[in-house]
C-alpha atoms as a PDB file:
ATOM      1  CA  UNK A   1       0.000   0.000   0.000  1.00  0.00           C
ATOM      2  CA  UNK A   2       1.480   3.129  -1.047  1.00  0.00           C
ATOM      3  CA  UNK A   3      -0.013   6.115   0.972  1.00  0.00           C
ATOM      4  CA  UNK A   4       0.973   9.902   0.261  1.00  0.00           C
ATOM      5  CA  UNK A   5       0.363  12.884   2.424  1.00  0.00           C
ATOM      6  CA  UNK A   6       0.945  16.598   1.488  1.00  0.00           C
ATOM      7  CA  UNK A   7       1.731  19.531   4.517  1.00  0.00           C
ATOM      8  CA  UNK A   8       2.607  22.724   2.622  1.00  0.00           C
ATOM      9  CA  UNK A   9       5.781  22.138   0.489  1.00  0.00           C
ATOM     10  CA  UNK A  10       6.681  18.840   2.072  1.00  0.00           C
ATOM     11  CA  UNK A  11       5.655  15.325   0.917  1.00  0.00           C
ATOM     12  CA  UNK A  12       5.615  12.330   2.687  1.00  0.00           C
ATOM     13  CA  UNK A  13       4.799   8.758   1.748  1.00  0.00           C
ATOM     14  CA  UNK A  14       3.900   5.910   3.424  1.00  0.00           C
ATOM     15  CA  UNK A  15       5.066   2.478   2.449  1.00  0.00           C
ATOM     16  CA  UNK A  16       4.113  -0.859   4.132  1.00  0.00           C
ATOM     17  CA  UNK A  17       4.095  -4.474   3.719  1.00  0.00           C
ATOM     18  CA  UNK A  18       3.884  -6.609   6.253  1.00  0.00           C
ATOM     19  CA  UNK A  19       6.232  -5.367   9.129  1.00  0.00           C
ATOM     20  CA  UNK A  20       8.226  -3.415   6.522  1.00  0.00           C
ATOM     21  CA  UNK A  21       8.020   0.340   6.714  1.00  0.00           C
ATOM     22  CA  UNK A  22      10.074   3.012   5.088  1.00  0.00           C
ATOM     23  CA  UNK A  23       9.277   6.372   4.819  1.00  0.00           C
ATOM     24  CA  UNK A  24      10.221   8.744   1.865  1.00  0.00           C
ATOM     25  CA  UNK A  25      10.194  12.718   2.022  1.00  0.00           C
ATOM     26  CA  UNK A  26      10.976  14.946  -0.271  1.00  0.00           C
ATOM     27  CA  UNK A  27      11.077  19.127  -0.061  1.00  0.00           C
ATOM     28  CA  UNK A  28      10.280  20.726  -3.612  1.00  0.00           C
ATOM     29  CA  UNK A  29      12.997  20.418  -5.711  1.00  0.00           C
ATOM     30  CA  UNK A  30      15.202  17.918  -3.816  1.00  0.00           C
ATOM     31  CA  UNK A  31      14.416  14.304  -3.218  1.00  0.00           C
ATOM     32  CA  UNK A  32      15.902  12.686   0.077  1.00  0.00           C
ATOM     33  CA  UNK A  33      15.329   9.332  -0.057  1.00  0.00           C
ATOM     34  CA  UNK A  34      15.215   7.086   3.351  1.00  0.00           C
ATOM     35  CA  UNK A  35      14.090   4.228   1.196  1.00  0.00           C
ATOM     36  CA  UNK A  36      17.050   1.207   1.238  1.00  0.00           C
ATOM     37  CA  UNK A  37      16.493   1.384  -2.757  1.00  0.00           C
ATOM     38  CA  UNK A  38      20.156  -0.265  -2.810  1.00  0.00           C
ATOM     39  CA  UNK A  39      18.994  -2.766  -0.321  1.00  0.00           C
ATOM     40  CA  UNK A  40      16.927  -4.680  -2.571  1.00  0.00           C
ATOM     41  CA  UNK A  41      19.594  -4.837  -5.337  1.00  0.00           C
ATOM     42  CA  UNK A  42      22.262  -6.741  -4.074  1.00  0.00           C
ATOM     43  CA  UNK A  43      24.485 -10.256  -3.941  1.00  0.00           C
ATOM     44  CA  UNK A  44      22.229 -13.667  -3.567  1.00  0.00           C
ATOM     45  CA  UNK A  45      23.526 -14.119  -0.193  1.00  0.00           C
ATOM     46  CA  UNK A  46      21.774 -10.847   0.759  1.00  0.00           C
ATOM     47  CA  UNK A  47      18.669 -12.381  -0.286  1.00  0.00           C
ATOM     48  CA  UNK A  48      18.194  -9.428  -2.648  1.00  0.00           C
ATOM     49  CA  UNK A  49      18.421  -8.830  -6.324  1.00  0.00           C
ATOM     50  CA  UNK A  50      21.485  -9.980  -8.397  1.00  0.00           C
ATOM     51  CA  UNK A  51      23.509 -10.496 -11.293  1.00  0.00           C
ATOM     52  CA  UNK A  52      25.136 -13.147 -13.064  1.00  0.00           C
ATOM     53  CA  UNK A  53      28.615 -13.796 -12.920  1.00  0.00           C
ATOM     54  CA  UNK A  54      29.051 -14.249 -16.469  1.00  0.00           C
ATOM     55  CA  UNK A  55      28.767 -10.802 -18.971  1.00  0.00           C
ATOM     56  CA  UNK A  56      28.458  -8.041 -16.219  1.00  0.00           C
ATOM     57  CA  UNK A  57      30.710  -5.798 -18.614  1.00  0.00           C
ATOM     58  CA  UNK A  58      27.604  -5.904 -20.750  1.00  0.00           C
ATOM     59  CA  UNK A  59      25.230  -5.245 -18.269  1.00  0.00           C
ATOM     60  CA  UNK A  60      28.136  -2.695 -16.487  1.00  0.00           C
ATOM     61  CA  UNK A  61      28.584  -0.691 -20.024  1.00  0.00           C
ATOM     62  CA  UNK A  62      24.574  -0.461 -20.733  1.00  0.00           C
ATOM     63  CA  UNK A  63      24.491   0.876 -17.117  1.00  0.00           C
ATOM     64  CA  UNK A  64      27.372   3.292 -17.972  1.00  0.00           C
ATOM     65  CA  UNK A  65      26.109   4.673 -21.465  1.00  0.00           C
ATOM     66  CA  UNK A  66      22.704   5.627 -19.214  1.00  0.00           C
ATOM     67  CA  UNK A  67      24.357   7.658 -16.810  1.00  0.00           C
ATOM     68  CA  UNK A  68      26.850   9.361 -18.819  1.00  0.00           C
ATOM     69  CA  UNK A  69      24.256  10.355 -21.581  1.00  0.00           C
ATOM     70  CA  UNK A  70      21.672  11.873 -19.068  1.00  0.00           C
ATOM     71  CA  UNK A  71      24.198  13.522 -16.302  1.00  0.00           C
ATOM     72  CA  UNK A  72      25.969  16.343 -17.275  1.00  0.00           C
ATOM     73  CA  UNK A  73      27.947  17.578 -14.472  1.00  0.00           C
ATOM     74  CA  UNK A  74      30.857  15.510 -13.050  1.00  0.00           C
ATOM     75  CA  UNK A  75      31.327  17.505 -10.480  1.00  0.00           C
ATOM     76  CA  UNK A  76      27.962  17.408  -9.330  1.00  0.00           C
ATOM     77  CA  UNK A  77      27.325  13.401  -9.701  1.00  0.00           C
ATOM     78  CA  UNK A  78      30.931  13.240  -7.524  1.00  0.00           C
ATOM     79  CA  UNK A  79      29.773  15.233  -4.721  1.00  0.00           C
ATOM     80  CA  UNK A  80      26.006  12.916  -4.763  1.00  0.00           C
ATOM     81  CA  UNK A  81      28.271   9.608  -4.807  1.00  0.00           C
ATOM     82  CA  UNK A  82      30.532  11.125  -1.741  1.00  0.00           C
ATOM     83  CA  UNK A  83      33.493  12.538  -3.738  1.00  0.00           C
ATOM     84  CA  UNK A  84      33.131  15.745  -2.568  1.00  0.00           C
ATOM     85  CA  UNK A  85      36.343  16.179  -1.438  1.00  0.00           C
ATOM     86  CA  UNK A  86      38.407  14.808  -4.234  1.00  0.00           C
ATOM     87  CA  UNK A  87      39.392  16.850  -7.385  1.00  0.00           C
ATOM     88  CA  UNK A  88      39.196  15.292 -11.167  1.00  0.00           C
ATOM     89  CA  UNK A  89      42.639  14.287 -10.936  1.00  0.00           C
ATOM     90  CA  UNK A  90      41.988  11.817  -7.847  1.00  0.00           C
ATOM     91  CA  UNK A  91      39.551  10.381  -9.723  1.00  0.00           C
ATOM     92  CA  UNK A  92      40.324   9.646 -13.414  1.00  0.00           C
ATOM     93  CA  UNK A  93      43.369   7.458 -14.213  1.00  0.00           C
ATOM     94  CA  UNK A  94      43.083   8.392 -18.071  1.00  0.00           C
ATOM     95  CA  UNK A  95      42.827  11.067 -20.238  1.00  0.00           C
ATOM     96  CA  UNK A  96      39.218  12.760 -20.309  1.00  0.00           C
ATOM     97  CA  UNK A  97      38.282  14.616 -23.638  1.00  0.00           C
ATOM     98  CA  UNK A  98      34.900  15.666 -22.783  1.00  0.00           C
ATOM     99  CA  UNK A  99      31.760  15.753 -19.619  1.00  0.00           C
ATOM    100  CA  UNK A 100      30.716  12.411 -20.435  1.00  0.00           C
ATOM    101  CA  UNK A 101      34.396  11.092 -19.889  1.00  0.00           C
ATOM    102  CA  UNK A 102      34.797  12.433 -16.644  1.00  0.00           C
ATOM    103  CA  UNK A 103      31.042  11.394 -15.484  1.00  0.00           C
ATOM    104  CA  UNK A 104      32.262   7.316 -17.267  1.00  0.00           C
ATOM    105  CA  UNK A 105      35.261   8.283 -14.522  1.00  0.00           C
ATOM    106  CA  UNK A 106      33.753   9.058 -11.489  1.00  0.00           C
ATOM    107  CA  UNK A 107      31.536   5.942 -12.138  1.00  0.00           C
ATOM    108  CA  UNK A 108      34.486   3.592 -12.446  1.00  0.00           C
ATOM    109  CA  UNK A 109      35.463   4.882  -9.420  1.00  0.00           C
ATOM    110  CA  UNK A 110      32.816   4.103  -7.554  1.00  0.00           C
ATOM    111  CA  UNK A 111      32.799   0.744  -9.207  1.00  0.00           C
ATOM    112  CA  UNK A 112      35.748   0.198  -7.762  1.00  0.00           C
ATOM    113  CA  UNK A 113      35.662   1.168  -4.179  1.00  0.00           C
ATOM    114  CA  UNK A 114      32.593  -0.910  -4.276  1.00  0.00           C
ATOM    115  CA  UNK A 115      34.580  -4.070  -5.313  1.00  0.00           C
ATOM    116  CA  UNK A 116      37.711  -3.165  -3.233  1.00  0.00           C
ATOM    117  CA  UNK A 117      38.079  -6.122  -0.621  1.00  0.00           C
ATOM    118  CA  UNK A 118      36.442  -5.528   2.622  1.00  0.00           C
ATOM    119  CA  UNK A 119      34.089  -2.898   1.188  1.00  0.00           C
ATOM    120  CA  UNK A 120      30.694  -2.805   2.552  1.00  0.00           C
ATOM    121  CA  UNK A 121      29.260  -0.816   0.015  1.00  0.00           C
ATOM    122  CA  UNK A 122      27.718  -1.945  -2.720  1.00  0.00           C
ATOM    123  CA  UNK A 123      27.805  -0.308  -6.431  1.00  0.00           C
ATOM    124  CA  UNK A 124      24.741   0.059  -7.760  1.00  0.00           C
ATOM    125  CA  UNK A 125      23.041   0.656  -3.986  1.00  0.00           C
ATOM    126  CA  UNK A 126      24.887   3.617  -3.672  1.00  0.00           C
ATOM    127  CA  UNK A 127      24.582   4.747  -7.441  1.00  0.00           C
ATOM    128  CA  UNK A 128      20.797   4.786  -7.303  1.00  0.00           C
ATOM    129  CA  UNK A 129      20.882   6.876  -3.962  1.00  0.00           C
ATOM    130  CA  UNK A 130      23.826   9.273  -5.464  1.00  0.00           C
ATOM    131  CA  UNK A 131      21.017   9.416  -8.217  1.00  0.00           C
ATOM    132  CA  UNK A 132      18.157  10.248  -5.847  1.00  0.00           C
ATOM    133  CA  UNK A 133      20.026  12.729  -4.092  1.00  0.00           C
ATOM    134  CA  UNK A 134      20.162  14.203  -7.764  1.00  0.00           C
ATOM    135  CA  UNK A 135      15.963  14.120  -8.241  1.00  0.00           C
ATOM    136  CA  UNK A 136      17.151  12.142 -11.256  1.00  0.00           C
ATOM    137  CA  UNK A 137      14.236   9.858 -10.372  1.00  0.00           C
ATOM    138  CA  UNK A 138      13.583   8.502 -14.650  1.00  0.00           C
ATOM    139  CA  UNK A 139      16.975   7.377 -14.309  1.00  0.00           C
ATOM    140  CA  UNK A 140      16.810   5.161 -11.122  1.00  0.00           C
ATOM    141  CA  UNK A 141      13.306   4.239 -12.774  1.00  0.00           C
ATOM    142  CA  UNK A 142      15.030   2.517 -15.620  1.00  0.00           C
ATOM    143  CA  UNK A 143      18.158   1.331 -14.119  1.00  0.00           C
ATOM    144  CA  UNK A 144      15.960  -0.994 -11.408  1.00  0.00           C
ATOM    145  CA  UNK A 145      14.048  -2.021 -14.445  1.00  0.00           C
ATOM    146  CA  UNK A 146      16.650  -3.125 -15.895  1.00  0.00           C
ATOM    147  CA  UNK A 147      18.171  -4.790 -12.874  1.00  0.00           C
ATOM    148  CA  UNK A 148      14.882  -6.732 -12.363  1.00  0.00           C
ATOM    149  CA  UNK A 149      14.866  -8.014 -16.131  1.00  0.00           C
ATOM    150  CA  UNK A 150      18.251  -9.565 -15.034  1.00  0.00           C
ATOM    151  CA  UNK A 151      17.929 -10.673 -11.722  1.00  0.00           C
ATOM    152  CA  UNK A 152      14.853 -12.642 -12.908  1.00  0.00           C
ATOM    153  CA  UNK A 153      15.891 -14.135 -15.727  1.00  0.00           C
ATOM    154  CA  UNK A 154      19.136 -15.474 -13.081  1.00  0.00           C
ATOM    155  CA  UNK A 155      16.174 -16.184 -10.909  1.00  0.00           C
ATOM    156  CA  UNK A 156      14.095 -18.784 -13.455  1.00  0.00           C
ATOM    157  CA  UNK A 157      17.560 -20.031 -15.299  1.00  0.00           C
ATOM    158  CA  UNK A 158      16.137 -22.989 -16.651  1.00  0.00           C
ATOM    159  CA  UNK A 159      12.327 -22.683 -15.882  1.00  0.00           C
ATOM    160  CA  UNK A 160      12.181 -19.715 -18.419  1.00  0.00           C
ATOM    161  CA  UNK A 161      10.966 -22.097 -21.206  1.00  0.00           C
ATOM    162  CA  UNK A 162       7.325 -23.067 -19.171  1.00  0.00           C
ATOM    163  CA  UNK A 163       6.946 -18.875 -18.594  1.00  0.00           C
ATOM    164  CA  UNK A 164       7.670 -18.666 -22.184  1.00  0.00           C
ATOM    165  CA  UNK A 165       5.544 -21.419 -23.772  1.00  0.00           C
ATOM    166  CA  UNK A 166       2.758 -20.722 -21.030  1.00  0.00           C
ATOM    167  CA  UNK A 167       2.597 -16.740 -20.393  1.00  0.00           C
ATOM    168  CA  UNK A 168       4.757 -16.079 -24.260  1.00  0.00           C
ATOM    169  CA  UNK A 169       2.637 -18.453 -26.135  1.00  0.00           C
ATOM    170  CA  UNK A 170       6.070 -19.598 -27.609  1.00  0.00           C
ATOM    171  CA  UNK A 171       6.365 -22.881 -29.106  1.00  0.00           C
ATOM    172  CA  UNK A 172       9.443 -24.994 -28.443  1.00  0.00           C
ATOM    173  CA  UNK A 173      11.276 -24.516 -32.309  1.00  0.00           C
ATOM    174  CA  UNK A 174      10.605 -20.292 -30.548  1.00  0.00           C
ATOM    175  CA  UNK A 175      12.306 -21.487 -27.456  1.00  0.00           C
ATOM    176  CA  UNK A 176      15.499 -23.139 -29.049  1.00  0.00           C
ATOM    177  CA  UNK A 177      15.799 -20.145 -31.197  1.00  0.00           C
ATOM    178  CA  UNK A 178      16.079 -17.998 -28.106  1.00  0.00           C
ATOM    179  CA  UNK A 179      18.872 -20.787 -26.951  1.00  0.00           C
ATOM    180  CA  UNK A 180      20.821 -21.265 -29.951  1.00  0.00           C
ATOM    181  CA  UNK A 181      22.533 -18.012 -29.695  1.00  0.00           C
ATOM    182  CA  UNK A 182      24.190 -19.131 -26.591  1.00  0.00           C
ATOM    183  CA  UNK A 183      24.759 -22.886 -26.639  1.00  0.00           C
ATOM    184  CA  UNK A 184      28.059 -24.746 -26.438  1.00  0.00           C
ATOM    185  CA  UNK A 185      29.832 -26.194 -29.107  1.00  0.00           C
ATOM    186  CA  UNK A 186      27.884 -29.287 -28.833  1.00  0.00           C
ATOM    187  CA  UNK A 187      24.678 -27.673 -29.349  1.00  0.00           C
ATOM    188  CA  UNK A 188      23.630 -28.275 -25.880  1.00  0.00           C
ATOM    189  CA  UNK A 189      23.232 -24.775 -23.477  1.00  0.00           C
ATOM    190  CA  UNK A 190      24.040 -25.671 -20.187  1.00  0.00           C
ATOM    191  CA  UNK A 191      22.395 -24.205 -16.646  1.00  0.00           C
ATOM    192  CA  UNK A 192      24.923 -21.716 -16.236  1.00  0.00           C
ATOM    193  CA  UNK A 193      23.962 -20.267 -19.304  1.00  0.00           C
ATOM    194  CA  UNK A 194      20.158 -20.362 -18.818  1.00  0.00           C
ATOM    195  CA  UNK A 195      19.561 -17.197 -17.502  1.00  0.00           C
ATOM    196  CA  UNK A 196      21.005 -15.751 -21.005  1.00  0.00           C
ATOM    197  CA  UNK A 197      17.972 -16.875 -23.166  1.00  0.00           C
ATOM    198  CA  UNK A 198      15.687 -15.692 -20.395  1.00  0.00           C
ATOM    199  CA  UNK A 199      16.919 -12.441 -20.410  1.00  0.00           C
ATOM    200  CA  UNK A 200      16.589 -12.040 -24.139  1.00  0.00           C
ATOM    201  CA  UNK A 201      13.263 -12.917 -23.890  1.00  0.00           C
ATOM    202  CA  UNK A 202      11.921 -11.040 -20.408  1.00  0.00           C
ATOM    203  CA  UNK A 203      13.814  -8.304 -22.147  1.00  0.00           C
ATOM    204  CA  UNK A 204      11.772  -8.720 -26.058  1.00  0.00           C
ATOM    205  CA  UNK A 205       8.889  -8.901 -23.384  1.00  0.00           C
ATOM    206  CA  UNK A 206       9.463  -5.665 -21.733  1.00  0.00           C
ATOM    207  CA  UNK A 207       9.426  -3.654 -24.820  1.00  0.00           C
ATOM    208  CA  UNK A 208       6.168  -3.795 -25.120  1.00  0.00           C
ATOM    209  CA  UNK A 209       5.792  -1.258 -22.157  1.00  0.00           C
ATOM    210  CA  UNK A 210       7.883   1.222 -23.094  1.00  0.00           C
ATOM    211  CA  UNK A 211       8.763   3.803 -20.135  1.00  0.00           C
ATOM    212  CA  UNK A 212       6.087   2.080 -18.241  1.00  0.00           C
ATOM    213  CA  UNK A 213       8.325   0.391 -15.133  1.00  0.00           C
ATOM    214  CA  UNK A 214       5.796   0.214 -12.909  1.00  0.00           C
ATOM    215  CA  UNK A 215       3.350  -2.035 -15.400  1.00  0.00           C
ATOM    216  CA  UNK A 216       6.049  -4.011 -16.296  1.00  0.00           C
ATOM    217  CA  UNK A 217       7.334  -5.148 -12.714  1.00  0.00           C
ATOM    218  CA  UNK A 218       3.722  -5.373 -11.524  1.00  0.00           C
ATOM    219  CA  UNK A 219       2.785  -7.940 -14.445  1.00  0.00           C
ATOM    220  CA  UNK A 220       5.637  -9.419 -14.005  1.00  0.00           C
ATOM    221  CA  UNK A 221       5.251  -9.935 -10.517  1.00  0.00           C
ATOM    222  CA  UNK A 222       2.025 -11.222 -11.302  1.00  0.00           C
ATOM    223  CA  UNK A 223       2.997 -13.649 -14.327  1.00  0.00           C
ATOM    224  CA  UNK A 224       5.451 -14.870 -12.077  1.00  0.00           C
ATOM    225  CA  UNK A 225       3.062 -15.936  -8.979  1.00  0.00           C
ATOM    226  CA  UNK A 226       1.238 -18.051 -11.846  1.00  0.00           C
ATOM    227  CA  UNK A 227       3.768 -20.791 -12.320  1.00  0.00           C
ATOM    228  CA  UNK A 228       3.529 -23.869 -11.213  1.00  0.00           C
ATOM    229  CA  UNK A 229       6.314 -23.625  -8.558  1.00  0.00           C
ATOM    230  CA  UNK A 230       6.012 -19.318  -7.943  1.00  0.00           C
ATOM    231  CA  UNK A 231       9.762 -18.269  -7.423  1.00  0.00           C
ATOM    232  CA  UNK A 232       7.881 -15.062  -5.990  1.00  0.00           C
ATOM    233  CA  UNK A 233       7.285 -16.997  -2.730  1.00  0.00           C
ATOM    234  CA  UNK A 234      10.889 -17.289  -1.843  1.00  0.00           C
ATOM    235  CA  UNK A 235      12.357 -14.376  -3.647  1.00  0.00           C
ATOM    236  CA  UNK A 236      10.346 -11.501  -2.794  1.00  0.00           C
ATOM    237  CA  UNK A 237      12.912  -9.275  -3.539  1.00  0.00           C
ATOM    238  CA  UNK A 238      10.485  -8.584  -6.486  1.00  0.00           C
ATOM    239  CA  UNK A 239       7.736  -7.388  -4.562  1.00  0.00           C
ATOM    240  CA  UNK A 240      10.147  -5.167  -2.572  1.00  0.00           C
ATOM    241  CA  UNK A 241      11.123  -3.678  -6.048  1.00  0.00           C
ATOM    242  CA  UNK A 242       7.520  -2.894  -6.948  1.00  0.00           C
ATOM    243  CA  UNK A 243       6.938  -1.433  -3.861  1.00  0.00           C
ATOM    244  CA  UNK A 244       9.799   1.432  -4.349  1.00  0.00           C
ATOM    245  CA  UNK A 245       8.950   1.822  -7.939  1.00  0.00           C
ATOM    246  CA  UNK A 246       5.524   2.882  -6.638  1.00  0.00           C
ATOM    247  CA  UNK A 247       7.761   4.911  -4.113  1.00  0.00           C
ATOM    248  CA  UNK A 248       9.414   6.696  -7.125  1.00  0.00           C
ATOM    249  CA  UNK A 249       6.481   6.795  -9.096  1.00  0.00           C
ATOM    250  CA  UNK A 250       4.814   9.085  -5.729  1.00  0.00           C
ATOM    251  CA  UNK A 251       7.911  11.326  -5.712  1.00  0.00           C
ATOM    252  CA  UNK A 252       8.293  12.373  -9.069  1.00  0.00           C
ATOM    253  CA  UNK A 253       4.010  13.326  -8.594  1.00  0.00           C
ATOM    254  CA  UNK A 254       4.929  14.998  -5.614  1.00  0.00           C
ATOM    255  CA  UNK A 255       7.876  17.201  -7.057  1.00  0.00           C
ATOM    256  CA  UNK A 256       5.850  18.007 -10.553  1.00  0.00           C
ATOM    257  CA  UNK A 257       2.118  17.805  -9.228  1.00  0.00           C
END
């Protein structure tokens, strides 16, 4: 239940489920976000949303060509990510030509304090927050969407075929075409590689909304709880996601009403 209350220029809203609450305020003009957004978008051992180990420098460029073609301050995106003390030259170790370079840079950077050993933070937790802090609330939008196109294709690996043939009314010649692409060289695509066809097709699927995130992830959610075996009863990391795109959804009303 997403609940939203208005007291002169200040909105608040009200999420629950179950025992979970979280509470989001934002002053006009400036989102401050209390919501653990980066919470629900971590390793499988957290229990929250994932990756794959295998092509994350494809996922980590598409990620990368988002934020440096919408941000246009480097300095700015620093500061929101915690850089605020460090100059450009502290944080590239190449040769920047242009804004976007230096944005790629400072993103790198954070990539790689996140994945420094013994580091507690977590990259794309505290990229979405950097981005709140920035009200650049489309851009978290679409970077969770495309997080939870991943993490539940990783999350069905092999039972992608019965949401395809049952909720994607694809037949099973449809279903090796979507495998062929990534099978070994005996023809064969083994588990590891499941979750590759799956996200080709959630991701075909998703098209179909457009810059609707919030439909998407709700049917989703929904298509999900329909299968025989509902992954959604374990992993409710998904639900958590719908929740805070609802969250996002209330904040961008509450900044442009």
């Amino acid at each position: 239940m997403v609940q939203q209350q208005r007291t002169g220029q200040i909105a608040t809203v009200e999420i629950r489920w179950d025992s979970w609450d979280r509470d989001v305020t934002m002053e006009a003009g400036r989102a401050r976000s209390l919501c653990h957004v980066g919470s629900l978008i971590r390793s499988r051992s957290e229990g929250t949303l994932i990756e794959p180990d295998d092509d994350t420098r494809k996922k980590s460029n598409a990620i990368q060509t988002l934020v440096t073609s919408q941000i246009t301050s480097w300095r700015t995106f620093a500061d929101a990510l915690g850089y605020s003390n460090l100059s450009l030259d502290a944080i590239t170790h190449r040769h920047t030509e242009n804004e976007a370079d230096k944005v790629a840079c400072v993103l790198e950077k954070l990539k790689e304090d996140c994945h420094a050993e013994k580091s507690r933070r977590k990259f794309q937790h505290e990229l979405m927050i950097g981005l709140l802090k920035m009200d650049y609330v489309s851009l978290v939008a679409l970077l969770m969407k495309n997080t939870v196109i991943l993490s539940t294709a990783v999350e069905l690996g092999i039972r992608w075929r019965e949401l395809a043939e049952k909720f994607g009314k694809l037949n099973s010649a449809q279903i090796a075409n979507y495998e062929a692409p990534h099978a070994g060289k005996t023809g064969e695509i083994n588990a590891q590689s499941m979750w590759k066809p799956a996200y080709d097709f959630l991701y075909s699927w998703s098209m179909r909304y457009g810059d609707s995130y919030k439909d998407m992830i709700q049917d989703l959610h929904l298509i999900l709880d329909k299968m025989k075996n509902p992954v959604t009863r374990q992993w409710r990391q998904l639900t958590g996601a719908l929740i805070t795109v609802n969250c996002l959804e209330a904040l961008r009303f509450s900044e442009y009403p």
